[in-house]
PDB file of N, CA and C in Angstrom:
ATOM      1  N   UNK A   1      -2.021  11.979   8.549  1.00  0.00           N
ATOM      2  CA  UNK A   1      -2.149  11.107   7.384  1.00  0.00           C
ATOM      3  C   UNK A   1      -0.763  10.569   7.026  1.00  0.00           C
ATOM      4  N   UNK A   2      -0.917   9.042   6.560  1.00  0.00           N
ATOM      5  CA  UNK A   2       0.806   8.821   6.371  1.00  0.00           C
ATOM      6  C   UNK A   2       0.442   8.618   4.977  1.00  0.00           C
ATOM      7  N   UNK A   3       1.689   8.309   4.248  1.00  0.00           N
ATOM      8  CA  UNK A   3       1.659   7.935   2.887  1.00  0.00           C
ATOM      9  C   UNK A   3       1.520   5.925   2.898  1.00  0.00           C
ATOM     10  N   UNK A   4       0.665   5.762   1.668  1.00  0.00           N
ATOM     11  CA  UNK A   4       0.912   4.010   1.740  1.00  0.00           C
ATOM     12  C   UNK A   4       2.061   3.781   1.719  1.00  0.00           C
ATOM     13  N   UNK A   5       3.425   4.457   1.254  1.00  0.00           N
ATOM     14  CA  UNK A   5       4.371   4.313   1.120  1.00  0.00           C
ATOM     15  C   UNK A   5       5.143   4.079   2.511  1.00  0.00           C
ATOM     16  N   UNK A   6       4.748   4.756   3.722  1.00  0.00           N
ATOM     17  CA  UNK A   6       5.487   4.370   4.689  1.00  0.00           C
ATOM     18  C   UNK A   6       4.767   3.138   5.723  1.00  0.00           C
ATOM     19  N   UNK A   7       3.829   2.217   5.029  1.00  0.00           N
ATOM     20  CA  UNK A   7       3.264   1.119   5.621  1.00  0.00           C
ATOM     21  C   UNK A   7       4.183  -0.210   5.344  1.00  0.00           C
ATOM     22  N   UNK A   8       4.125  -0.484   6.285  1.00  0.00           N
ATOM     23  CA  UNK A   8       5.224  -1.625   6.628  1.00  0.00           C
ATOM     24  C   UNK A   8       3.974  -3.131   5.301  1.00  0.00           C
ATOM     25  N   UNK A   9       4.071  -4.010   5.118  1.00  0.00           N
ATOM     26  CA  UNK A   9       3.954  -5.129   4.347  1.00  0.00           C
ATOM     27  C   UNK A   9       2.717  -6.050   5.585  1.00  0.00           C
ATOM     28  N   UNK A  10       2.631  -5.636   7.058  1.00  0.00           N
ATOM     29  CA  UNK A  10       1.805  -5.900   7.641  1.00  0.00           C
ATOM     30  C   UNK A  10       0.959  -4.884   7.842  1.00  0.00           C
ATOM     31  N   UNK A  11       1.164  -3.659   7.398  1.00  0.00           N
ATOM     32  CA  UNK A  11       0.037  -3.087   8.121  1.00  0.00           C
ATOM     33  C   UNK A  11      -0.776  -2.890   7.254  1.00  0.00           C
ATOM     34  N   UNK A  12      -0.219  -2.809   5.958  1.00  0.00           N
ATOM     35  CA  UNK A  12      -0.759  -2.875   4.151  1.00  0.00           C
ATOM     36  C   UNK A  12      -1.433  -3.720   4.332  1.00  0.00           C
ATOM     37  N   UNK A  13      -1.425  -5.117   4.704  1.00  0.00           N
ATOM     38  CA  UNK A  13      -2.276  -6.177   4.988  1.00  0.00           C
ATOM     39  C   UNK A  13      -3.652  -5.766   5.976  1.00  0.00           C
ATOM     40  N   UNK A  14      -3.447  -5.538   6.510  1.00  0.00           N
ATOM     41  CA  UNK A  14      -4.744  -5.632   7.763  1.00  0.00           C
ATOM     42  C   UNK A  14      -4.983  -4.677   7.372  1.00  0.00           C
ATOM     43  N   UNK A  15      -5.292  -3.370   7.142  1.00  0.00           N
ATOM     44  CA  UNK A  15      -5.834  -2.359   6.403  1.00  0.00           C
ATOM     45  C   UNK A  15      -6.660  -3.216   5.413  1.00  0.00           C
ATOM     46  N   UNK A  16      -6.064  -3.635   4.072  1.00  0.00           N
ATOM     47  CA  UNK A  16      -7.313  -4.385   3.710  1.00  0.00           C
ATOM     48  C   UNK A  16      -7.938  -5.089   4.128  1.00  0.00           C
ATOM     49  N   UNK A  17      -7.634  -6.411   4.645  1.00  0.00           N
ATOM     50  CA  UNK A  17      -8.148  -7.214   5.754  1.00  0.00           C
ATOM     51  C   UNK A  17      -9.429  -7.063   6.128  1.00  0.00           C
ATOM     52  N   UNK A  18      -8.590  -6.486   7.636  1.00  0.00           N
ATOM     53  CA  UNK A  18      -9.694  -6.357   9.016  1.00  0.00           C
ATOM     54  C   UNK A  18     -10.264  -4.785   8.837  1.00  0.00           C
ATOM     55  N   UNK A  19      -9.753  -3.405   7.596  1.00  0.00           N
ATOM     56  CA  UNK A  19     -10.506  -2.252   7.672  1.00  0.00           C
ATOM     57  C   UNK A  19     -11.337  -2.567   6.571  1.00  0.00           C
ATOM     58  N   UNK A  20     -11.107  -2.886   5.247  1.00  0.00           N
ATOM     59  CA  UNK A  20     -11.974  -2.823   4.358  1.00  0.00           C
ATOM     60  C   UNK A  20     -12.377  -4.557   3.718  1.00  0.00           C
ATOM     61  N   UNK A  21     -11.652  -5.368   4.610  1.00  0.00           N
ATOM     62  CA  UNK A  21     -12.955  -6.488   4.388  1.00  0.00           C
ATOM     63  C   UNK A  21     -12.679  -7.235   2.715  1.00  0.00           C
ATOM     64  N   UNK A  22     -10.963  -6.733   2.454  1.00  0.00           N
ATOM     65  CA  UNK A  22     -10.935  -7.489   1.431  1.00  0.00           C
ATOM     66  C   UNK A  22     -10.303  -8.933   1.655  1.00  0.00           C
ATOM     67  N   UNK A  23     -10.858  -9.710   0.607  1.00  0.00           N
ATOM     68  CA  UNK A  23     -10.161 -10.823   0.917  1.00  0.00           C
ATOM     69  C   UNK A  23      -8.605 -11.307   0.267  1.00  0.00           C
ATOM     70  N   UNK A  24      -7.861 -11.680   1.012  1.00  0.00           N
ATOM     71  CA  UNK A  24      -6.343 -11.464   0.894  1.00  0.00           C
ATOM     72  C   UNK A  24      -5.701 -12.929   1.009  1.00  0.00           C
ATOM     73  N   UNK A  25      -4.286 -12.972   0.644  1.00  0.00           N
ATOM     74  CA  UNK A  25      -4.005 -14.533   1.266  1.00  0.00           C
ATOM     75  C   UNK A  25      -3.231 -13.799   2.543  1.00  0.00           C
ATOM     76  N   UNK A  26      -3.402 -15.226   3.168  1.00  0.00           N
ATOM     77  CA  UNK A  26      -2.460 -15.136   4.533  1.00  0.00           C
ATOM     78  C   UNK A  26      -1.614 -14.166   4.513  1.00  0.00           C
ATOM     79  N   UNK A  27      -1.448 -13.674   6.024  1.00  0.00           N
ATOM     80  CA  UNK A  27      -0.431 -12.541   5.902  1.00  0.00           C
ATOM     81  C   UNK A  27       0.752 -13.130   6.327  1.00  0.00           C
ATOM     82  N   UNK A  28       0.729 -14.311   6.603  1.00  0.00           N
ATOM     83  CA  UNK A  28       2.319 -15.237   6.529  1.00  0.00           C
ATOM     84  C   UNK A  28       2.865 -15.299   5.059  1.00  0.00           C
ATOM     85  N   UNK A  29       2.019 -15.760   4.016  1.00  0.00           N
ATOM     86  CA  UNK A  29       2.375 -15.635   2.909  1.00  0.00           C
ATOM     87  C   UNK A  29       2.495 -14.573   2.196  1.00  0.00           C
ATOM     88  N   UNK A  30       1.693 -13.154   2.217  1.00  0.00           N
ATOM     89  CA  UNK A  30       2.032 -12.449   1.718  1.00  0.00           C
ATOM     90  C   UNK A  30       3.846 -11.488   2.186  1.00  0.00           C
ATOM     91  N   UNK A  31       4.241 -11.728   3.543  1.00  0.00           N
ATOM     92  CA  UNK A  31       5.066 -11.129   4.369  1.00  0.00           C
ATOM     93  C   UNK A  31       6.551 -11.767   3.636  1.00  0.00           C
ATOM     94  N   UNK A  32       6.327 -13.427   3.259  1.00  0.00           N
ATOM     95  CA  UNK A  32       7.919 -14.188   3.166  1.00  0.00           C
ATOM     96  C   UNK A  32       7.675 -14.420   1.954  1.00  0.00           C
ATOM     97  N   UNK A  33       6.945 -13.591   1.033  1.00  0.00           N
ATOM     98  CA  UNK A  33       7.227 -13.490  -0.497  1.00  0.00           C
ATOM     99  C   UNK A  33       7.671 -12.121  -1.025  1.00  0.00           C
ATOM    100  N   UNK A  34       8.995 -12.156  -2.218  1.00  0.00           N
ATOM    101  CA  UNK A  34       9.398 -10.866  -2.712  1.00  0.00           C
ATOM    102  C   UNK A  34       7.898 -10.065  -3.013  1.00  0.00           C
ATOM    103  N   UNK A  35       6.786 -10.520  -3.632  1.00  0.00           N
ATOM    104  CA  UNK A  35       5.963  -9.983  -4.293  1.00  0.00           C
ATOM    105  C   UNK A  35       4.662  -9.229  -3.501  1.00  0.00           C
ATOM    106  N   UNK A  36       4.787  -9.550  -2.098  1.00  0.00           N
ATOM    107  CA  UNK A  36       4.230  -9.440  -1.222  1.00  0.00           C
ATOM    108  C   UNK A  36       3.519  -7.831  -0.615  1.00  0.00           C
ATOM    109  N   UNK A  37       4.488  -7.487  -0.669  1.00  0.00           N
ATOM    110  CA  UNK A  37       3.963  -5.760  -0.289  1.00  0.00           C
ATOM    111  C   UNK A  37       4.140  -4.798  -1.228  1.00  0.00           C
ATOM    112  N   UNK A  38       4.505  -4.943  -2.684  1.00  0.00           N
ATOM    113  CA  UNK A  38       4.201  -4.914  -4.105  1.00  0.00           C
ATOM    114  C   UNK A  38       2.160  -4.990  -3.948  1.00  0.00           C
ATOM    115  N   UNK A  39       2.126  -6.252  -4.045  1.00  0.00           N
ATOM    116  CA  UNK A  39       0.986  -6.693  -3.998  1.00  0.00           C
ATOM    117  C   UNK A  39      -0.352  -6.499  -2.993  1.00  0.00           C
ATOM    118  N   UNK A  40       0.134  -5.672  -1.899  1.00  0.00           N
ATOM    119  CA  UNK A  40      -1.285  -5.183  -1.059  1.00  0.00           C
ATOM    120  C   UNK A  40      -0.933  -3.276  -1.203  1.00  0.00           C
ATOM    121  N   UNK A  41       0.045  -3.165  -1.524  1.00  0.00           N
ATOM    122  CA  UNK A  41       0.276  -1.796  -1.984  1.00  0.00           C
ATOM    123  C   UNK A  41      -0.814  -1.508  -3.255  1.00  0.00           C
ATOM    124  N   UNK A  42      -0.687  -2.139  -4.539  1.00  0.00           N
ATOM    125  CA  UNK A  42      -1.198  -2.119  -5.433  1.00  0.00           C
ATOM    126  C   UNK A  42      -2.801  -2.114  -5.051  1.00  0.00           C
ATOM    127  N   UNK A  43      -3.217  -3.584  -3.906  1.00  0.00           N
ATOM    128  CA  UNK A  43      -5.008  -3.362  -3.694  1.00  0.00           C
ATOM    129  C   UNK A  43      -4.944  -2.009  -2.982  1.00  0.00           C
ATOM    130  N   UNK A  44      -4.318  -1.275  -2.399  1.00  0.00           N
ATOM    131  CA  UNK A  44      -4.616  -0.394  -1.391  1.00  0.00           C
ATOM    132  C   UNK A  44      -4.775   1.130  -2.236  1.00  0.00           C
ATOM    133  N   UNK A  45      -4.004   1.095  -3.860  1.00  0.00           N
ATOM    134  CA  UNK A  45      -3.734   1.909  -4.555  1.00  0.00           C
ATOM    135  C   UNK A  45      -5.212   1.313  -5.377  1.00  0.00           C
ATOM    136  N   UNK A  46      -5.594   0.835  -5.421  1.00  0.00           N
ATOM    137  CA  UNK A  46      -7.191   0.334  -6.212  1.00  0.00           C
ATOM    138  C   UNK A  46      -8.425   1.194  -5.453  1.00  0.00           C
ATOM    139  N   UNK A  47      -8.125   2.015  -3.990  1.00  0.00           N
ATOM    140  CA  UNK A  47      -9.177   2.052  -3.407  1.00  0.00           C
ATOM    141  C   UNK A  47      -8.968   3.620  -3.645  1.00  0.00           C
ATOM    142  N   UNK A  48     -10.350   4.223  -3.595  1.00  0.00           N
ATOM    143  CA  UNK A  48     -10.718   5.741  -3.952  1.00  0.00           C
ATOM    144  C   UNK A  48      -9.825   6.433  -3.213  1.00  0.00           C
ATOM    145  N   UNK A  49      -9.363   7.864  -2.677  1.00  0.00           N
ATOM    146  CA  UNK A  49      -8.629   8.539  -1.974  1.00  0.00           C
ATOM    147  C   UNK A  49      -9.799   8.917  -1.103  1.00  0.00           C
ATOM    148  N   UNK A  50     -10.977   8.853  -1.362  1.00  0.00           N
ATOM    149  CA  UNK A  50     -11.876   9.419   0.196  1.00  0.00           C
ATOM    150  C   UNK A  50     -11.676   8.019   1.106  1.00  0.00           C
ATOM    151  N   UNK A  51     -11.554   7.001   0.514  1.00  0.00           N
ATOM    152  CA  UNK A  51     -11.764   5.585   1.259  1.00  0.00           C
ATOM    153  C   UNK A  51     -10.075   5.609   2.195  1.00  0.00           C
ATOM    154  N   UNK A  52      -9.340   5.917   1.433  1.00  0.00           N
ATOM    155  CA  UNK A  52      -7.188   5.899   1.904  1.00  0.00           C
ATOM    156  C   UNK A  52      -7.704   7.055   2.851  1.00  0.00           C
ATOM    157  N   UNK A  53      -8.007   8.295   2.671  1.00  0.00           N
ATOM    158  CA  UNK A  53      -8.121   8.857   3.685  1.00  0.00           C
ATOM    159  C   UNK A  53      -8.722   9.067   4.883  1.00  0.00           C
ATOM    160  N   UNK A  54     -10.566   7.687   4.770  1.00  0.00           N
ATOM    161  CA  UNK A  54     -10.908   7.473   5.840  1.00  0.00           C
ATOM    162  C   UNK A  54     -10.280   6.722   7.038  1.00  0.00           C
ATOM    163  N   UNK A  55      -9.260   5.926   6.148  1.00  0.00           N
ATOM    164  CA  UNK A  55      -8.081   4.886   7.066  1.00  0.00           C
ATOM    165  C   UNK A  55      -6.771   6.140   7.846  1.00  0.00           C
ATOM    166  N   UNK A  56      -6.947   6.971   7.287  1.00  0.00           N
ATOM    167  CA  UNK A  56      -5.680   7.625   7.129  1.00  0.00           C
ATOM    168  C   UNK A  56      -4.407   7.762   6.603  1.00  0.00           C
ATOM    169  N   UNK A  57      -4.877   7.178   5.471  1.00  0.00           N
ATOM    170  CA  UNK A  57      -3.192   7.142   4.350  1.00  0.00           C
ATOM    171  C   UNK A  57      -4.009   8.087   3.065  1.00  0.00           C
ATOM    172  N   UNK A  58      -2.968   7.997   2.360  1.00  0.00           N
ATOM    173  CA  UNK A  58      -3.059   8.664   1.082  1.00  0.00           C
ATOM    174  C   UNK A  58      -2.023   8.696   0.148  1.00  0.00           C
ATOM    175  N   UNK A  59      -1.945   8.715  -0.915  1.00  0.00           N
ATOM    176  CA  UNK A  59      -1.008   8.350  -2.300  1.00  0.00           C
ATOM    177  C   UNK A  59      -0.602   9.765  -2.747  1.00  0.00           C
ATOM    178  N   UNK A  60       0.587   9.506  -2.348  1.00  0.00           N
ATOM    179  CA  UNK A  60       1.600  10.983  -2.754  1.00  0.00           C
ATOM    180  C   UNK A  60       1.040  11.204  -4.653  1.00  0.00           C
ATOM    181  N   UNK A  61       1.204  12.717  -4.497  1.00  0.00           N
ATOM    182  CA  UNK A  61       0.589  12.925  -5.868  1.00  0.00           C
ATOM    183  C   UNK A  61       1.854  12.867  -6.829  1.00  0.00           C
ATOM    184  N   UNK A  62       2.916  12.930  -6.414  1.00  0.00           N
ATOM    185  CA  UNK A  62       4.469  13.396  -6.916  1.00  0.00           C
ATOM    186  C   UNK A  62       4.778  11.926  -7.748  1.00  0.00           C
ATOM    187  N   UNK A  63       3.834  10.741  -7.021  1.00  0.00           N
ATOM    188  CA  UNK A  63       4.306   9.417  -7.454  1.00  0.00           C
ATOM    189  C   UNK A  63       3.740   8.564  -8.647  1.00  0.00           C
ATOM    190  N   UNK A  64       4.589   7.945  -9.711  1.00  0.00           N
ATOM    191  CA  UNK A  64       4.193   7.565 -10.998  1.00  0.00           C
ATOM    192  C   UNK A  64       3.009   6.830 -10.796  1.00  0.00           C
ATOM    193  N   UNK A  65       1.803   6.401 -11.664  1.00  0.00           N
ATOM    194  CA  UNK A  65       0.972   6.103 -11.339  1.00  0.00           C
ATOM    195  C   UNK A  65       1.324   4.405 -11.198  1.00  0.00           C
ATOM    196  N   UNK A  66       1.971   3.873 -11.678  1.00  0.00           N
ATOM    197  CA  UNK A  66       2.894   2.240 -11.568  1.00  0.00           C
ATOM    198  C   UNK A  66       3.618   2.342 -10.529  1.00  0.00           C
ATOM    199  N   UNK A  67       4.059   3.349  -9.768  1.00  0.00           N
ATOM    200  CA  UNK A  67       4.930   3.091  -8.999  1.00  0.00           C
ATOM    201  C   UNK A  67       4.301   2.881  -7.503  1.00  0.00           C
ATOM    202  N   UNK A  68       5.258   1.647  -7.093  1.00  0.00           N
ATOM    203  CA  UNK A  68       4.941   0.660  -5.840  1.00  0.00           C
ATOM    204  C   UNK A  68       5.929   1.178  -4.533  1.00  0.00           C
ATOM    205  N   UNK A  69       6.296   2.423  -4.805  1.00  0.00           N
ATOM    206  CA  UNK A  69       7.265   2.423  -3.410  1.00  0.00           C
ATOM    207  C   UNK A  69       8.902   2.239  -3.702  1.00  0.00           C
ATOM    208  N   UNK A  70       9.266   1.522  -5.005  1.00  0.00           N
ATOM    209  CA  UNK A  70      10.493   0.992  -5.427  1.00  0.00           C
ATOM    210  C   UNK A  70      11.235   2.712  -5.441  1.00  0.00           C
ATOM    211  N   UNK A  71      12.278   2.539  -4.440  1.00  0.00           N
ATOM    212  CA  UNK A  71      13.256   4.139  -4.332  1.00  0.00           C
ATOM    213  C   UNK A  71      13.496   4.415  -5.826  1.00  0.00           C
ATOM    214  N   UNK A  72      14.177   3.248  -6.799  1.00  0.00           N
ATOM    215  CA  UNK A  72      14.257   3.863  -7.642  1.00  0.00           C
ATOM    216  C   UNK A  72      13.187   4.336  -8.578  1.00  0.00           C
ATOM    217  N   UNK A  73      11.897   4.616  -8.354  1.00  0.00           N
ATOM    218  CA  UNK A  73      10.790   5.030  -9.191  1.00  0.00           C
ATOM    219  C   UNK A  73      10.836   6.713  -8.119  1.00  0.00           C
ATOM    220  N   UNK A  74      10.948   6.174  -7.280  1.00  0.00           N
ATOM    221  CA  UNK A  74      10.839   8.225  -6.306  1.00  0.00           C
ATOM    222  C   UNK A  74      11.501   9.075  -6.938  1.00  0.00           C
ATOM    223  N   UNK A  75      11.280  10.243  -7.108  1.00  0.00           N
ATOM    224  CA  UNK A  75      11.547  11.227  -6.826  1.00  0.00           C
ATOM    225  C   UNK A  75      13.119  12.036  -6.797  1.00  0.00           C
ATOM    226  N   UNK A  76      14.207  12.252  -6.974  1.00  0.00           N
ATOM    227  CA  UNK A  76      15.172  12.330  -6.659  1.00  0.00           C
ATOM    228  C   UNK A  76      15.687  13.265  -5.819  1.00  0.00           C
ATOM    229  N   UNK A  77      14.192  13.860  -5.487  1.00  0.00           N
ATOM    230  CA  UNK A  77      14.368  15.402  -4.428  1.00  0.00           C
ATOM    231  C   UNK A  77      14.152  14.692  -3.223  1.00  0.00           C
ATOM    232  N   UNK A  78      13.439  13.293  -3.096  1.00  0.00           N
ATOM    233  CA  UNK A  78      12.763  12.767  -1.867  1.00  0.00           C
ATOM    234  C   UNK A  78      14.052  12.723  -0.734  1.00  0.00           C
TER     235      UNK A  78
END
């Protein structure tokens, strides 16, 4: 199991995409915008933990419930 946290901004994409069939903008556009992997992090953090773990990810429990991955929201033991 990895964390969403170590999904690259494309793979965050096609996970929703092509595994769960959401509809997304382009993954050209989501990739060459700051807001971009913010933003499929967040749909991917919308989906149940039996659903993250049928993909094989899962949402560290240690992590604020707002928090997108930004180092400075982690942890300081990480």
């Amino acid at each position: 199991m990895r964390s969403i946290f170590d999904l690259s901004t494309e793979e965050a994409w096609r996970l929703l995409a092509e595994e769960l069939g959401e509809e997304v903008p382009p993954l050209e556009a989501v990739e060459n915008e700051d807001w971009g992997r913010d933003y499929v992090l967040q749909r991917l953090r919308a989906q149940s933990a039996g659903r993250l773990a049928q993909l094989g990810i899962y949402i560290p429990e240690d992590q604020p419930p707002n928090s997108l991955g930004d180092p400075s929201t982690r942890p300081e033991d990480e």
